[in-house]
Protein backbone atom coordinates (compact mmCIF):
# COMPACT_ATOMS: atom_id res chain seq x y z
CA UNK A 1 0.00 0.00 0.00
CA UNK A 2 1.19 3.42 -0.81
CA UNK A 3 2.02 6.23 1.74
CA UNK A 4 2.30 8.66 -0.58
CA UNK A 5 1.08 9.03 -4.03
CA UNK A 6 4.37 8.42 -6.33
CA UNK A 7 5.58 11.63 -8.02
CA UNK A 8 5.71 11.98 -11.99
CA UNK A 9 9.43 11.00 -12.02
CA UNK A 10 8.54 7.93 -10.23
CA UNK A 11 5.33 6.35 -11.97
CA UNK A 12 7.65 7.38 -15.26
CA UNK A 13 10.10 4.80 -13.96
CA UNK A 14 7.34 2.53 -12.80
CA UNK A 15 5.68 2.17 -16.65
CA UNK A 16 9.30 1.82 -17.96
CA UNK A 17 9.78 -1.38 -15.52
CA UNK A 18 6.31 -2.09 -16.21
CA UNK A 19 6.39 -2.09 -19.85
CA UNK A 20 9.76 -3.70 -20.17
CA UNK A 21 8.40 -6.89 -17.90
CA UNK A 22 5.06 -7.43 -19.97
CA UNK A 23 7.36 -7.13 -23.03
CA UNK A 24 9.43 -9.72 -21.35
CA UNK A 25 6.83 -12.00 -20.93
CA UNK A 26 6.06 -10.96 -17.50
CA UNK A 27 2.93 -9.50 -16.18
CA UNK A 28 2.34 -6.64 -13.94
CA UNK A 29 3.08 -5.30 -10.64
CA UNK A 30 -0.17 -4.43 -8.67
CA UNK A 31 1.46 -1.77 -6.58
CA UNK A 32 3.12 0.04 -9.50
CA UNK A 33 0.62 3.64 -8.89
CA UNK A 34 -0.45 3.18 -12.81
CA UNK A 35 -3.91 3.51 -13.22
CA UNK A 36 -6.76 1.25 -14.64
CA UNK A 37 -6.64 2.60 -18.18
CA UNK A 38 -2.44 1.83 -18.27
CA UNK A 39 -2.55 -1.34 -16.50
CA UNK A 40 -5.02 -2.70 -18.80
CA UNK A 41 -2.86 -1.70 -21.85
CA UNK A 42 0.33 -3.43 -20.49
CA UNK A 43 -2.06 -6.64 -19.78
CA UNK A 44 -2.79 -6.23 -23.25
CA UNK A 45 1.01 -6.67 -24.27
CA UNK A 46 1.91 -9.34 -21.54
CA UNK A 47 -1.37 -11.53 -22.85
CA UNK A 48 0.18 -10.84 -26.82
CA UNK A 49 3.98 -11.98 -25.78
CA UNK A 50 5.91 -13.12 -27.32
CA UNK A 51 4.60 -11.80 -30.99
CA UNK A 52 3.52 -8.28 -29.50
CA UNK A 53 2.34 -5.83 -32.18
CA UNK A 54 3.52 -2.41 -32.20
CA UNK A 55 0.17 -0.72 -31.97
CA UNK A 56 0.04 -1.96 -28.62
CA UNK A 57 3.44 -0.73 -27.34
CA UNK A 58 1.98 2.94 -28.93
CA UNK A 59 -1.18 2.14 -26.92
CA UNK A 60 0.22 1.29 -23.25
CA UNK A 61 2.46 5.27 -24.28
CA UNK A 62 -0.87 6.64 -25.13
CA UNK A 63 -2.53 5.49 -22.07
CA UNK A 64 0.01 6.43 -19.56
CA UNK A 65 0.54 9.81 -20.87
CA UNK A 66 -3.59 10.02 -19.97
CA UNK A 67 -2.20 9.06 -16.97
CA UNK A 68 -0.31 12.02 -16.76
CA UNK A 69 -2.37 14.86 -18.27
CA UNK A 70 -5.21 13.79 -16.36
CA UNK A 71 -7.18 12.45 -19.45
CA UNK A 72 -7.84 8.84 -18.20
CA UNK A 73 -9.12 10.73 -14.57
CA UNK A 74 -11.68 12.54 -16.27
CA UNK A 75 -12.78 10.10 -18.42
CA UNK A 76 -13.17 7.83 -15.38
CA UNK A 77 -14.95 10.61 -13.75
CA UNK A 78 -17.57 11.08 -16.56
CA UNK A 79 -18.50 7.64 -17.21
CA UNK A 80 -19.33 7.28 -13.25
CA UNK A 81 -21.40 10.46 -13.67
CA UNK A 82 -23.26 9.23 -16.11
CA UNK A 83 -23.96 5.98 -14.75
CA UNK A 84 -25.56 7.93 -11.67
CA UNK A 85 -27.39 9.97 -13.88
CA UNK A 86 -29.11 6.59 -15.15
CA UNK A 87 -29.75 5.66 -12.20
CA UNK A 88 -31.46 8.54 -10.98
């Protein structure tokens, strides 16, 4: 469990390790402070290994730098509004 929440420097580190293990043939780390939207990506590559196309290596980058900007948060964010809204 986390103390803190990692810093930028750190989960950049964390999706390098991440990434290189699932390209590996590993899977991934549960305590790695990547969110849902990156984890699922890298799953995507580990379940592919060992022929692992390159759209998916651009799609694990594309989902992490959500992570970053704050993309994959707000996306999150909406979809849970609107599934209160239907339930309303």
């Amino acid at each position: 469990m986390f103390v803190d929440y990692p810093t930028e420097d750190e989960l950049r580190q964390n999706f390098v390790d991440a990434l290189a293990a699932v390209r590996g043939g590993d899977g991934v780390s549960s305590d790695n402070g990547l969110d849902v939207r990156t984890v699922h990506a890298l799953w995507e590559i580990a379940d592919a290994y060992p022929n692992i196309p390159d759209n998916l290596i651009v799609a694990a980058g594309a989902a992490f730098a959500g992570q970053l900007d704050g993309t994959n948060a707000a996306a999150r964010q909406a979809a849970i509004d609107r599934a209160f809204e239907q339930n309303e």
